[in-house]
N, C-alpha and C. Protein backbone atom coordinates (compact mmCIF):
# COMPACT_ATOMS: atom_id res chain seq x y z
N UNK A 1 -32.23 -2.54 -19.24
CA UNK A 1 -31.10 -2.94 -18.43
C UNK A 1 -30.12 -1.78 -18.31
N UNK A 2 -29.81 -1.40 -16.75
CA UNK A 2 -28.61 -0.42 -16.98
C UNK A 2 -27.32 -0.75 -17.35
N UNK A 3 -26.58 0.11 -18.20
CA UNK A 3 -25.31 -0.51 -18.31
C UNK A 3 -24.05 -0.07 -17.62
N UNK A 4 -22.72 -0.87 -17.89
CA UNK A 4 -22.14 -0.42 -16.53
C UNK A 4 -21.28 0.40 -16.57
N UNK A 5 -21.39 1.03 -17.60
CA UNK A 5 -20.81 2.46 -17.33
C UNK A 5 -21.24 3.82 -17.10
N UNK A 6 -23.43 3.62 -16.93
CA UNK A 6 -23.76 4.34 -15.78
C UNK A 6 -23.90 3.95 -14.60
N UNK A 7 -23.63 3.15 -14.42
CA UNK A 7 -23.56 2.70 -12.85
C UNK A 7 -21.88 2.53 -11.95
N UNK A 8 -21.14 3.27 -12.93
CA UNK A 8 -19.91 3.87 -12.58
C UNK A 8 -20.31 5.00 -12.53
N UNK A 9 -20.62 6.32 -13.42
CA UNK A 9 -20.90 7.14 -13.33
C UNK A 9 -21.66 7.44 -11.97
N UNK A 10 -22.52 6.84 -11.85
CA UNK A 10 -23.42 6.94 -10.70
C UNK A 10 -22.38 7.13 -9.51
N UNK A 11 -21.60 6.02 -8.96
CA UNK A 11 -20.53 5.98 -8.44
C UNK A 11 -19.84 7.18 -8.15
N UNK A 12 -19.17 7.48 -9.01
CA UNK A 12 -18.59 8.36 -9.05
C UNK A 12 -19.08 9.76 -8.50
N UNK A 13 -20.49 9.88 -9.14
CA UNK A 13 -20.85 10.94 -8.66
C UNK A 13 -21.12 10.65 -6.63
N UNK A 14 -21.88 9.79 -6.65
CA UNK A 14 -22.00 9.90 -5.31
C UNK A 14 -20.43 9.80 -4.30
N UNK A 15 -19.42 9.37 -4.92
CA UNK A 15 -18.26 9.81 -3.84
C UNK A 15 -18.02 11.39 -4.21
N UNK A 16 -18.35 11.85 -5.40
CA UNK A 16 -18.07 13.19 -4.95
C UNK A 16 -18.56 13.94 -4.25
N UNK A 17 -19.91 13.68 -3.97
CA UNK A 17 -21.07 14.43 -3.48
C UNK A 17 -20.54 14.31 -1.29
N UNK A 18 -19.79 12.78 -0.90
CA UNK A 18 -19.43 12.98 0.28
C UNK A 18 -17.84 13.25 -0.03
N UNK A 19 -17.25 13.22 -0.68
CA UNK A 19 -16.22 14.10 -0.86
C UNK A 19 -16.27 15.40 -0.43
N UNK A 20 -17.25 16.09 -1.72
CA UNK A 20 -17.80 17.62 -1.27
C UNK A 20 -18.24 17.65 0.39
N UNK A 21 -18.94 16.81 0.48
CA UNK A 21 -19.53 17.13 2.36
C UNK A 21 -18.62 17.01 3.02
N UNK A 22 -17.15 15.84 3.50
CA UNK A 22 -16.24 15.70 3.86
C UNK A 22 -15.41 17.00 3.41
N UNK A 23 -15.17 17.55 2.74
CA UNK A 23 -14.45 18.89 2.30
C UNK A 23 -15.06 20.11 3.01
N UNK A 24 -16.18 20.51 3.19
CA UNK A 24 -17.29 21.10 3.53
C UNK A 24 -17.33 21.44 4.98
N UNK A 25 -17.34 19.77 5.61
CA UNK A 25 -16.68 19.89 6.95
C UNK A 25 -15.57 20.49 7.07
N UNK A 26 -14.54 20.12 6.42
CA UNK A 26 -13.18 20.39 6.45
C UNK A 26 -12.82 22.00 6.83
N UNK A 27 -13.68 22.65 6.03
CA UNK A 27 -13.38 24.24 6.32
C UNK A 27 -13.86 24.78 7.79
N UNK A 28 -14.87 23.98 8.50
CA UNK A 28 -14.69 24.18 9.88
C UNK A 28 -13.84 23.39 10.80
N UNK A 29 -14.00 22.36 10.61
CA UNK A 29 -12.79 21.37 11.37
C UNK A 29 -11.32 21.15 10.70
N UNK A 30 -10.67 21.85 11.37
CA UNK A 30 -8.97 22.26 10.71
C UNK A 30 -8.31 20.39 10.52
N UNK A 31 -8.89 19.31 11.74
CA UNK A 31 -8.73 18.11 11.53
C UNK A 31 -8.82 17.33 10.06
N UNK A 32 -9.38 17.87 9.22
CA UNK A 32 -10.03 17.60 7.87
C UNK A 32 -9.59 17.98 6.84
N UNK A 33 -8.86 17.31 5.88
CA UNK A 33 -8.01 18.59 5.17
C UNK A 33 -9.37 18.81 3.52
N UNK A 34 -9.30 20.05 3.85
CA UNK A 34 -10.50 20.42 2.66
C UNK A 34 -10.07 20.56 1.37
N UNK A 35 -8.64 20.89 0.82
CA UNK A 35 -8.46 20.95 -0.56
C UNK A 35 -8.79 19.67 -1.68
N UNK A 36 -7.52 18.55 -0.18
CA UNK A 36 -7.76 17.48 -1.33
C UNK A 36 -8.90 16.28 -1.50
N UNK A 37 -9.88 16.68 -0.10
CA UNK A 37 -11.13 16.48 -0.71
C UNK A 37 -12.12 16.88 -1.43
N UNK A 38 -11.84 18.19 -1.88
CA UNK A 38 -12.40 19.43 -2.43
C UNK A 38 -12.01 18.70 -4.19
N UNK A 39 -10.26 18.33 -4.20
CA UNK A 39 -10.45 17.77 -5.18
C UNK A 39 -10.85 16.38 -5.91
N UNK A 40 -10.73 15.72 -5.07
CA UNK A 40 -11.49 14.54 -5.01
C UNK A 40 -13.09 14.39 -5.58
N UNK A 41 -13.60 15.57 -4.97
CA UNK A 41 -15.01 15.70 -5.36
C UNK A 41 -15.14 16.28 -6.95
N UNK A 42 -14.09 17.21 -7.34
CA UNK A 42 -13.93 17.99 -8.88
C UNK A 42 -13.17 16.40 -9.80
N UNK A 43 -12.43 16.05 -9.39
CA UNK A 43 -12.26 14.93 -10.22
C UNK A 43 -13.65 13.84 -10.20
N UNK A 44 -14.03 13.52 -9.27
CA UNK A 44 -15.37 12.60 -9.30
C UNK A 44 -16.24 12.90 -10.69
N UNK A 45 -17.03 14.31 -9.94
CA UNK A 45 -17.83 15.21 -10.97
C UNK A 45 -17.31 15.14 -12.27
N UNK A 46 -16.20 15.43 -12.85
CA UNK A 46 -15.61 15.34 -14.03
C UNK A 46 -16.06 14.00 -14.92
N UNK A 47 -15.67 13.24 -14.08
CA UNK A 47 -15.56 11.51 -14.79
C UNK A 47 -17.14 10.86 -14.61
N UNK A 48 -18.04 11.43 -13.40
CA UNK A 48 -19.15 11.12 -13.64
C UNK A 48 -20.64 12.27 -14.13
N UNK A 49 -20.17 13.49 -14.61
CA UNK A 49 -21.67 14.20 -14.78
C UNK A 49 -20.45 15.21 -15.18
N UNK A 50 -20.73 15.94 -16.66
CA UNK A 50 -20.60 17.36 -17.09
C UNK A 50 -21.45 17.96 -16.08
N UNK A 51 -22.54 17.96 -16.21
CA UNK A 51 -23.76 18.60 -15.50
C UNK A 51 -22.86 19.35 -14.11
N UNK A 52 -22.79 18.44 -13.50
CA UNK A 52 -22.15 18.39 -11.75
C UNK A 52 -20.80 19.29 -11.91
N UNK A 53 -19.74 18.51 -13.09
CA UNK A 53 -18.77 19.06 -12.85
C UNK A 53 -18.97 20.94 -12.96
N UNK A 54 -19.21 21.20 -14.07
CA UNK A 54 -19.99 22.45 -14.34
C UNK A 54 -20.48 23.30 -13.00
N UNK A 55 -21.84 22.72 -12.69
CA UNK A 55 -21.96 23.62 -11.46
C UNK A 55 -20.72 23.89 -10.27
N UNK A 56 -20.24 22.45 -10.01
CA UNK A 56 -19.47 22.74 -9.07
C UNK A 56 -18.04 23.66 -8.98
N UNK A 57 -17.69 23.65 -10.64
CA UNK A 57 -16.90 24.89 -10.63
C UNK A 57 -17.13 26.21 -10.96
N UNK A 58 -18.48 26.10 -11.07
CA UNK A 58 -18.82 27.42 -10.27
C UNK A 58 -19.66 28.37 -9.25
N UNK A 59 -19.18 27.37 -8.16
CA UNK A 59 -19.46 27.56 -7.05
C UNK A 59 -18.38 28.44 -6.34
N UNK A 60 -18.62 29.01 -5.36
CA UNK A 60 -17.75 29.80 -4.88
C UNK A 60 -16.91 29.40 -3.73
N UNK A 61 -17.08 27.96 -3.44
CA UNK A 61 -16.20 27.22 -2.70
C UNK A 61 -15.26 26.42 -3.92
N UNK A 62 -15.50 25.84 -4.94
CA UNK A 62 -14.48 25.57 -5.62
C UNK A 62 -13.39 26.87 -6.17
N UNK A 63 -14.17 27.91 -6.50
CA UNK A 63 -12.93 29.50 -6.63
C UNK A 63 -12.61 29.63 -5.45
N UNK A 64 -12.77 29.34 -4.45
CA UNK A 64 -12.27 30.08 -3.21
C UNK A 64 -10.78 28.79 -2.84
N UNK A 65 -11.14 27.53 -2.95
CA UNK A 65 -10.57 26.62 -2.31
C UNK A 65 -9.08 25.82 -3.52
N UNK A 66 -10.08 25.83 -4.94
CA UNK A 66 -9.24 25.47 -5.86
C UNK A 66 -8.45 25.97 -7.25
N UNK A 67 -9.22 27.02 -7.26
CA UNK A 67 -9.31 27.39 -8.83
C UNK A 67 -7.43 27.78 -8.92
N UNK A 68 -6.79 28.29 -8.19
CA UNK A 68 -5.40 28.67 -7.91
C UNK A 68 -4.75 27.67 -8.14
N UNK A 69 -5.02 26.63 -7.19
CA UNK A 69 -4.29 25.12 -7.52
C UNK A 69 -4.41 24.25 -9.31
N UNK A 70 -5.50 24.72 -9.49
CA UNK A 70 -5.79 23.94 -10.62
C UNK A 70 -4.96 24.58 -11.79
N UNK A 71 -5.18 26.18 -12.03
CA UNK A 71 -4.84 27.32 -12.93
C UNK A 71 -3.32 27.50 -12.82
N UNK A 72 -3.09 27.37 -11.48
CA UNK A 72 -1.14 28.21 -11.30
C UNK A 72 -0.59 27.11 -10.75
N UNK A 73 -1.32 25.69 -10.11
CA UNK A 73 -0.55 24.73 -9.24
C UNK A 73 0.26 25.21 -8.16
N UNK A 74 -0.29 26.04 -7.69
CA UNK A 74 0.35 26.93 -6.48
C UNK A 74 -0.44 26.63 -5.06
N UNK A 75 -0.52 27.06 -3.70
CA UNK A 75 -1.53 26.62 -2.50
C UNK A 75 -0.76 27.44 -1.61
N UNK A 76 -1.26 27.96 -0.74
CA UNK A 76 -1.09 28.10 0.78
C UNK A 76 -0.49 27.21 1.29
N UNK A 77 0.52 28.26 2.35
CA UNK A 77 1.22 27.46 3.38
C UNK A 77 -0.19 26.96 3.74
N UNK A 78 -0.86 27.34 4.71
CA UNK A 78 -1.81 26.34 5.25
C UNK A 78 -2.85 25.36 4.67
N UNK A 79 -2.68 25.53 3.32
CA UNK A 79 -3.24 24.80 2.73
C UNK A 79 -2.27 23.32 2.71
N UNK A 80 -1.26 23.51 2.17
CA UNK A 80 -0.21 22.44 2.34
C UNK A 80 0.37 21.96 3.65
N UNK A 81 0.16 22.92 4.22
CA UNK A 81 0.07 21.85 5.84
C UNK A 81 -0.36 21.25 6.32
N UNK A 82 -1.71 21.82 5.70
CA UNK A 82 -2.88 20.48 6.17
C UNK A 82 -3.25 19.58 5.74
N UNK A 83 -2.81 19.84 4.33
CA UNK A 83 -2.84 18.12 3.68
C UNK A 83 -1.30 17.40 3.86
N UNK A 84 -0.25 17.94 4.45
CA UNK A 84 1.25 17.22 4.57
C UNK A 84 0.40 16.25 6.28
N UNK A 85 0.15 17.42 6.57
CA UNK A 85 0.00 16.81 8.13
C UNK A 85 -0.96 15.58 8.17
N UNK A 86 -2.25 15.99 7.39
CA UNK A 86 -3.15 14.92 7.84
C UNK A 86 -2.93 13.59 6.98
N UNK A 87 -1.94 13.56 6.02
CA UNK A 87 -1.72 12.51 5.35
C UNK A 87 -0.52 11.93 6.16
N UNK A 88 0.48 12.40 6.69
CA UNK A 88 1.22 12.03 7.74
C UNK A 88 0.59 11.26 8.37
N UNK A 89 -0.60 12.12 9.23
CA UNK A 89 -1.56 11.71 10.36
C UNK A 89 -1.39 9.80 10.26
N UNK A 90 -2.12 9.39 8.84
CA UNK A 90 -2.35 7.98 8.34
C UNK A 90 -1.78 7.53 7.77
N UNK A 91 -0.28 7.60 6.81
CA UNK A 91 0.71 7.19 6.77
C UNK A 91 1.04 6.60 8.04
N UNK A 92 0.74 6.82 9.43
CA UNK A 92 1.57 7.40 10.72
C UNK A 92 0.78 5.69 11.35
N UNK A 93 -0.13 5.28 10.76
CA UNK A 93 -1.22 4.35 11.03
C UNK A 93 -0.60 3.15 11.37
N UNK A 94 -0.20 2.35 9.85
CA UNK A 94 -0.08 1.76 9.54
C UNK A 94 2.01 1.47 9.52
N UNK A 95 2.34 2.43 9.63
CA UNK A 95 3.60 2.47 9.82
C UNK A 95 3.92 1.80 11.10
N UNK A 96 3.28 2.31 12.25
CA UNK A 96 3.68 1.92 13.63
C UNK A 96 3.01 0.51 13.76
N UNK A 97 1.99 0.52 12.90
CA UNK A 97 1.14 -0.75 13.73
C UNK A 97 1.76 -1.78 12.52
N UNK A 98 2.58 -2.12 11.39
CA UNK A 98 2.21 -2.74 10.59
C UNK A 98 3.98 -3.49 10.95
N UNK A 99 4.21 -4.70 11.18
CA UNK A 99 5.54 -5.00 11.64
C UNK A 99 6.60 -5.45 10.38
N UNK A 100 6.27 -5.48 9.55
CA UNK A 100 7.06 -5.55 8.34
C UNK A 100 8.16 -4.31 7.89
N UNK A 101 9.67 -4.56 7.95
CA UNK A 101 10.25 -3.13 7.60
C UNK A 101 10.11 -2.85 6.09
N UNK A 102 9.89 -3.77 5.82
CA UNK A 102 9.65 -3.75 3.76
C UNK A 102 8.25 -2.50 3.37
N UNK A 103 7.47 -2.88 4.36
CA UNK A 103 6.17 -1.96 4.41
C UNK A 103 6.74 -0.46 4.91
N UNK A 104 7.22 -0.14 6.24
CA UNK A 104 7.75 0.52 6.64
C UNK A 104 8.93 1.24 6.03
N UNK A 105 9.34 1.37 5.05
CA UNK A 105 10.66 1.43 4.19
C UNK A 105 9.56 2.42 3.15
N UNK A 106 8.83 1.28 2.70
CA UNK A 106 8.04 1.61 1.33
C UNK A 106 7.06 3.22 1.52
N UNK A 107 6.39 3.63 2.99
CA UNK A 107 6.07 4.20 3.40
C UNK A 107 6.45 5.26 3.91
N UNK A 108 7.92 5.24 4.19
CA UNK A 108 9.21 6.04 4.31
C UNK A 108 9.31 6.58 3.10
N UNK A 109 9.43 6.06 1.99
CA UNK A 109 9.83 7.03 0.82
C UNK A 109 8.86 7.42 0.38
N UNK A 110 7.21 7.13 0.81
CA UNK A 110 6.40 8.03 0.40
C UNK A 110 6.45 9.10 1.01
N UNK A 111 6.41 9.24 2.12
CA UNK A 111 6.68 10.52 2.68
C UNK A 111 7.74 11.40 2.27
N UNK A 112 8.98 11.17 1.96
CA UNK A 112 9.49 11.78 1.51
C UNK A 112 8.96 12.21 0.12
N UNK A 113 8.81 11.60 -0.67
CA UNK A 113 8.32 12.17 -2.10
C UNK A 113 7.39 13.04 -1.95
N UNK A 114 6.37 12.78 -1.05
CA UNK A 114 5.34 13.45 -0.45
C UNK A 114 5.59 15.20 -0.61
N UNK A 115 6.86 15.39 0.85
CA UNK A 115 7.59 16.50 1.06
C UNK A 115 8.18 17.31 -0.12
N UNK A 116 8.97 16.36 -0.75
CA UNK A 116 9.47 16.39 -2.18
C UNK A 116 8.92 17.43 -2.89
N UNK A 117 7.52 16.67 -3.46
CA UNK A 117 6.69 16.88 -4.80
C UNK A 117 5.64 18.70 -4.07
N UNK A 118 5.89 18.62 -2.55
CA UNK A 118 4.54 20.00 -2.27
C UNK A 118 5.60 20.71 -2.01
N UNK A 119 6.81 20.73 -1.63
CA UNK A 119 8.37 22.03 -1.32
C UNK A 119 8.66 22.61 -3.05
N UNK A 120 8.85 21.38 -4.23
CA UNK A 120 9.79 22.03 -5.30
C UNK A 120 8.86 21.85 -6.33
N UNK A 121 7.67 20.97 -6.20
CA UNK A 121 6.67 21.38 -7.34
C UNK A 121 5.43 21.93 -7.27
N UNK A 122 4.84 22.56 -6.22
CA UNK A 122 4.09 22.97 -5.98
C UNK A 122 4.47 24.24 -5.32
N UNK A 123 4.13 25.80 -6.12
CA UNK A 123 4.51 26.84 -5.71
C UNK A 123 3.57 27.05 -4.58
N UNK A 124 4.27 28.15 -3.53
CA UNK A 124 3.63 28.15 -2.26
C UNK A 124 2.74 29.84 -2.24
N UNK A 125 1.56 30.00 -2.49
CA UNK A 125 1.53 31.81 -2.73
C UNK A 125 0.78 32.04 -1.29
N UNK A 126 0.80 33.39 -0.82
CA UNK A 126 0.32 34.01 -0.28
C UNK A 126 -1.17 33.94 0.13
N UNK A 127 -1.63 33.78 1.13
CA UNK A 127 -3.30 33.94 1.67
C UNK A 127 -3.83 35.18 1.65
N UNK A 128 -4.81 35.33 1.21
CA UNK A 128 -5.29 36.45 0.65
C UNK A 128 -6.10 36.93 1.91
């Protein structure tokens, strides 16, 4: 009988694996924001496979995309634009379409915190 905390594992790994592909895309389609699916996929790997996590940090798309963020908590302007923007993007969803101001309020101060937490806690470095 499997038990169910490999069949979380399992889980896990397979959202990282379209995480990684969704990220993957991301570096050609600017629509896509690739970091924080990039991390999405390194947290997955972590919680479901040493094995996975391992390779995948050292791959040369995780040094290229994360290793800065993880080590200094620092990113690119364009790195942080594109995850401010495309999370906007869908924040942007449910805001207009959802008629409740209680929802709309609540969604308001995520965004701000949003802005908040990538301007004064997240250093901004240089593109190499």
């Amino acid at each position: 009988m499997i038990s169910q905390n490999r069949i979380v594992k399992f889980i896990f790994i397979v959202i990282g694996f379209i995480s990684l592909g969704l990220g993957i895309i991301g570096i050609v389609l600017p629509v896509v924001p690739t970091t924080p699916l990039l991390l999405l996929a390194s947290f997955c790997f972590m919680k479901g496979s040493a094995r996975f996590e391992r390779w995948f940090k050292g791959t040369n798309l995780y040094k290229r995309h994360l290793e800065s963020f993880v080590q200094e908590r620092s990113m690119t302007l364009k790195q942080k634009l594109s995850i401010l923007l495309f999370a906007d993007a869908m924040i942007a969803i449910p805001f207009f379409l959802h008629p409740s101001y209680i929802v709309k309020s609540v969604l308001l101060l995520i965004v701000i915190y949003k802005y908040y937490y990538f301007i004064f806690k997240i250093k901004t470095v240089r593109s190499d």
